[in-house]
Protein backbone atom coordinates (compact mmCIF):
# COMPACT_ATOMS: atom_id res chain seq x y z
CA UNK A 1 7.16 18.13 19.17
CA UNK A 2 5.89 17.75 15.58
CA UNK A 3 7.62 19.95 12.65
CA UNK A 4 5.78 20.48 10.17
CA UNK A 5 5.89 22.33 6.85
CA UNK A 6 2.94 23.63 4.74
CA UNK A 7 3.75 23.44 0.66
CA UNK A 8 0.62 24.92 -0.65
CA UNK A 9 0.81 27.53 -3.07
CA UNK A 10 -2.98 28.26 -2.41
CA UNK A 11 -3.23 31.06 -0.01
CA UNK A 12 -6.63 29.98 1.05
CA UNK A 13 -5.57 26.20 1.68
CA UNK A 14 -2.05 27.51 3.51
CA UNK A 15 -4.47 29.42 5.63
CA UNK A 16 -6.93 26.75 6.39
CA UNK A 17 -3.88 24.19 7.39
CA UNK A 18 -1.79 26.77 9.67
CA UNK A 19 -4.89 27.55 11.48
CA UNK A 20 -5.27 23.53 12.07
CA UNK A 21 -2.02 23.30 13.00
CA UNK A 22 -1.72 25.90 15.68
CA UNK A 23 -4.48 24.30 17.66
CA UNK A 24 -2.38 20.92 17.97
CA UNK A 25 -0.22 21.37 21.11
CA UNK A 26 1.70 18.50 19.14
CA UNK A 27 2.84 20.78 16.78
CA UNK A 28 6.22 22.31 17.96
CA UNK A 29 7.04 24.40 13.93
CA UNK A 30 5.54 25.58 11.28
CA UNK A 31 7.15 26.52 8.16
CA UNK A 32 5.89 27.77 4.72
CA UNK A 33 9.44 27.48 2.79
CA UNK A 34 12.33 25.17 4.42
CA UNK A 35 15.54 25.40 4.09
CA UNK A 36 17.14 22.42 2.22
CA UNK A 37 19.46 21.17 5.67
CA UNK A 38 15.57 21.93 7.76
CA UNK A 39 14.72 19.45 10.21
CA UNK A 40 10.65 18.23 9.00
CA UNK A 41 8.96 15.68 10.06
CA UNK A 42 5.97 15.86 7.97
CA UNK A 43 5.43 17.79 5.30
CA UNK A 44 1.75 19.03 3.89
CA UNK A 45 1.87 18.94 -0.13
CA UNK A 46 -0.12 19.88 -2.38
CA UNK A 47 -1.04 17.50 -4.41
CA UNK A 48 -1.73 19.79 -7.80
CA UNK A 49 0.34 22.78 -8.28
CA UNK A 50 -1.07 25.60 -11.10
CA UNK A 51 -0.80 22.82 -14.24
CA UNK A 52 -3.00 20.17 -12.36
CA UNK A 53 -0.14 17.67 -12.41
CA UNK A 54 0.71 15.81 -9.05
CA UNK A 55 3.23 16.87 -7.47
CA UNK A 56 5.22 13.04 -7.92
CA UNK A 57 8.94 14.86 -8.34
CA UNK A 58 8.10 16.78 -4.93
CA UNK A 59 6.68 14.01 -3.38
CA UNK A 60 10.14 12.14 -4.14
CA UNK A 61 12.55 14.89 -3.00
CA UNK A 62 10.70 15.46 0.27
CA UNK A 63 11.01 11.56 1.11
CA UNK A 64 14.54 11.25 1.66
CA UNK A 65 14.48 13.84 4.79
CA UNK A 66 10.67 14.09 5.74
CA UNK A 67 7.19 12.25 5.91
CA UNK A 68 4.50 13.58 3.15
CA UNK A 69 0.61 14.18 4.04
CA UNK A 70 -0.37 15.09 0.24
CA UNK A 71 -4.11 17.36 -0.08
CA UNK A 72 -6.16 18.35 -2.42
CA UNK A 73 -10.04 19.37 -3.02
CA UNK A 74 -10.42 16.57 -5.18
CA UNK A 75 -7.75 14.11 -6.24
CA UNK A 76 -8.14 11.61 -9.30
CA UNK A 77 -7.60 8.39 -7.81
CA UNK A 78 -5.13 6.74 -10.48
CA UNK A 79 -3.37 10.61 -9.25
CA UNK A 80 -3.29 9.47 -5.57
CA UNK A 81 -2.21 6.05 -6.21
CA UNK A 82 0.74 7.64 -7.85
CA UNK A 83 1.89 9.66 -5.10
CA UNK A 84 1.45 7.05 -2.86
CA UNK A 85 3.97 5.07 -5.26
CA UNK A 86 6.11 7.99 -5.04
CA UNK A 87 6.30 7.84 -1.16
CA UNK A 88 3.75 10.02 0.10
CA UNK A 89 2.37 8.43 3.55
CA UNK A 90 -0.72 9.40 3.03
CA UNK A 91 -3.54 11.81 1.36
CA UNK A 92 -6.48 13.78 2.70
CA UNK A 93 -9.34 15.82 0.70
CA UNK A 94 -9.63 19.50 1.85
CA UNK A 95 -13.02 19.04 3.45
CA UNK A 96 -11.28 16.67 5.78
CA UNK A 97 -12.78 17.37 9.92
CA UNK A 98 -10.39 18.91 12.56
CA UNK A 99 -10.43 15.91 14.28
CA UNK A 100 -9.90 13.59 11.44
CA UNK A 101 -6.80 16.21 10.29
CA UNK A 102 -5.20 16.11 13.45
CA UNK A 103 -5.45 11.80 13.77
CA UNK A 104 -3.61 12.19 10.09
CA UNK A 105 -1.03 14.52 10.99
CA UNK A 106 0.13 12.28 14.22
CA UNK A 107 -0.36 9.27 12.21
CA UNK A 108 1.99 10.07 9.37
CA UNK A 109 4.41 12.29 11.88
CA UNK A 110 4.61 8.08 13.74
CA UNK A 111 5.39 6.42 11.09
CA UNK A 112 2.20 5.39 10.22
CA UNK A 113 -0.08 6.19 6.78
CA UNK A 114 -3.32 8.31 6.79
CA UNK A 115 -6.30 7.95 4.25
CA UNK A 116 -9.40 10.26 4.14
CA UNK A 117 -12.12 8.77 5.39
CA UNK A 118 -13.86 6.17 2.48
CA UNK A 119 -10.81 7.23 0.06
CA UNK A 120 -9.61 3.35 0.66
CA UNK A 121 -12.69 1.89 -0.33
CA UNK A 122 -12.59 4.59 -3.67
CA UNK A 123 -8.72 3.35 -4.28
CA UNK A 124 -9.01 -0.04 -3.94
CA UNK A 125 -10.37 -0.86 -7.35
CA UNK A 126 -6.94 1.15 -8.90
CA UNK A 127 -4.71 -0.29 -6.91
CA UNK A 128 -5.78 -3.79 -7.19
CA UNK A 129 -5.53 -3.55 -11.37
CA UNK A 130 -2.00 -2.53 -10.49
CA UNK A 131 -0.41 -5.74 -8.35
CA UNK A 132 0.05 -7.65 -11.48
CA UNK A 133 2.36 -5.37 -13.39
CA UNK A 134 6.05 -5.54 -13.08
CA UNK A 135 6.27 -1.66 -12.86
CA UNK A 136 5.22 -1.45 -9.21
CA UNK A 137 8.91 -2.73 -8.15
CA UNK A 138 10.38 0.57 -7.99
CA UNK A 139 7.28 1.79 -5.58
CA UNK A 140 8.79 -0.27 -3.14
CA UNK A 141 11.42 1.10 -0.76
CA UNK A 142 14.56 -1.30 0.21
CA UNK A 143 12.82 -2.15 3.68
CA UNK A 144 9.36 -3.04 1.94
CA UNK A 145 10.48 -5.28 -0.33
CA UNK A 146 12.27 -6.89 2.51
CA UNK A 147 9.38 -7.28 4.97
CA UNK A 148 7.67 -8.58 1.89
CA UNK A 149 10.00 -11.47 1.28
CA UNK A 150 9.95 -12.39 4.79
CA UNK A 151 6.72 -12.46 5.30
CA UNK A 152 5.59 -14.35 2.08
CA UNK A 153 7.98 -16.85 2.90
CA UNK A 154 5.86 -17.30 6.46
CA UNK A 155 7.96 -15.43 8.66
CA UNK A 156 5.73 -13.92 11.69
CA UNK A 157 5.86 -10.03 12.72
CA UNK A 158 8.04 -10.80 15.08
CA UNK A 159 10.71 -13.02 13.11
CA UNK A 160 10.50 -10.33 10.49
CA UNK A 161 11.13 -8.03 12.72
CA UNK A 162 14.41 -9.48 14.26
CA UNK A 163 15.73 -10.58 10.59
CA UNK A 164 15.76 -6.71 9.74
CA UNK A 165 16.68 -5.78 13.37
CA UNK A 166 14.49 -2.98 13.70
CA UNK A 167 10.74 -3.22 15.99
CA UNK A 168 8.00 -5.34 15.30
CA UNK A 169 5.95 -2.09 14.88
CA UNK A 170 8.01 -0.90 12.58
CA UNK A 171 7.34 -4.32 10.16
CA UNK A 172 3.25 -3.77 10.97
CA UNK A 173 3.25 -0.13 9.05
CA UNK A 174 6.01 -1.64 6.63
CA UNK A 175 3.31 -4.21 5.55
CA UNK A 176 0.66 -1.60 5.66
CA UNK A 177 2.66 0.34 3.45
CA UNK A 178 2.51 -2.21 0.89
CA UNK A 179 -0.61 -3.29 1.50
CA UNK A 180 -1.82 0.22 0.46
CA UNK A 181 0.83 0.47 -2.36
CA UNK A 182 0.19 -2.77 -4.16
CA UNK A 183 -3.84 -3.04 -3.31
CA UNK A 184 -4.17 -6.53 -1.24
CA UNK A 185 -5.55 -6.79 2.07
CA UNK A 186 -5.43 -10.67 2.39
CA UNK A 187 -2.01 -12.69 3.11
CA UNK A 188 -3.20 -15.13 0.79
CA UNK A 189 -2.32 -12.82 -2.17
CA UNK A 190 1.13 -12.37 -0.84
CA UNK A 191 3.14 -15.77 -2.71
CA UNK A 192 0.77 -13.91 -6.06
CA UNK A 193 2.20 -10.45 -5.37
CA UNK A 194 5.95 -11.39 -4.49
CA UNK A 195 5.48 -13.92 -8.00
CA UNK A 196 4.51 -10.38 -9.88
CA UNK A 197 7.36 -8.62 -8.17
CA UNK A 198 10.02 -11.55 -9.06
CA UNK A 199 11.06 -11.35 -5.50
CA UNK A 200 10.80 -14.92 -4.91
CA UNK A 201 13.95 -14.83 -6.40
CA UNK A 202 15.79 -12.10 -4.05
């Protein structure tokens, strides 16, 4: 069973999300304020509090312990691309279908990352103007950059996958991680992305 936590501080949007929740029979908790030793899987963030900032330091403490689903009515792009930096695992707008909030939920809760529907096509453009800069590095966790360098250097799935001991699936949402982080879809651009990165050189 799924635990999940709502961090909304808009009582309308709160509403609207427990109400979605309840009718998942996947969902096993749900929680309005954890604890800080609570056992999450996935939190549901916010992306804007009252001052219209995201929510990037939240995003970052939830990450160590739990999954993030960020929301918002409408989120500036170059705004989502930063929380996605920051480690969210996803984002959805707030006129997002039952059906297509449930498919995120269990998405993120697996492991996997969840985009509104067209939101990749609308991100694309501001995350490809970013895989050039050196600054991406730190969006990288310790296991993406390491799939990364395997992989550019023309290891398969699988070989990846037994160099870092852990599931092939695991390396498949690893590289759509960065795929989504760093903007390319096409392993061509991967020797031009690790050059960017300097992790030829790890």
């Amino acid at each position: 069973m799924i635990r999940v936590a709502v961090a909304d501080d808009h009582p309308h949007a709160q509403a609207g999300i427990r109400r979605l929740l309840t009718r998942m029979p996947e969902v096993g908790s749900i929680v309005a304020a954890p604890t800080a030793d609570a056992e999450i899987d996935v939190v549901l963030l916010a992306l804007y509090g009252e001052d219209r900032r995201p929510a990037l330091a939240e995003i970052e403490g939830w990450t160590p312990r739990a999954r993030v689903l960020v929301t918002a009515a409408a989120g500036d792009p170059s705004d989502v691309v930063e929380a996605l930096q920051a480690g969210a695992s996803g984002y959805l707008p707030r006129n997002t279908t039952p059906d297509e909030f449930r498919h995120a939920v269990l998405q993120v809760a697996s492991g996997g990352f969840a985009l509104g529907q067209g939101l990749a096509l609308v991100l694309r453009g501001q995350l490809a103007s970013a895989t050039s800069t050196l600054c991406l590095r730190p969006a990288l966790s310790p296991r993406e950059t390491e799939a990364l360098r395997l992989i550019s250097k023309g290891c398969t799935h699988p070989e990846a996958a037994k160099a870092m001991n852990i599931e092939e699936l695991s390396v498949d949402q690893l590289v759509v991680r960065i795929q989504v982080k760093l903007g390319f879809g096409n392993p061509r651009d991967l020797r031009r992305v690790t050059e960017d990165l300097g992790l030829q050189r790890l």
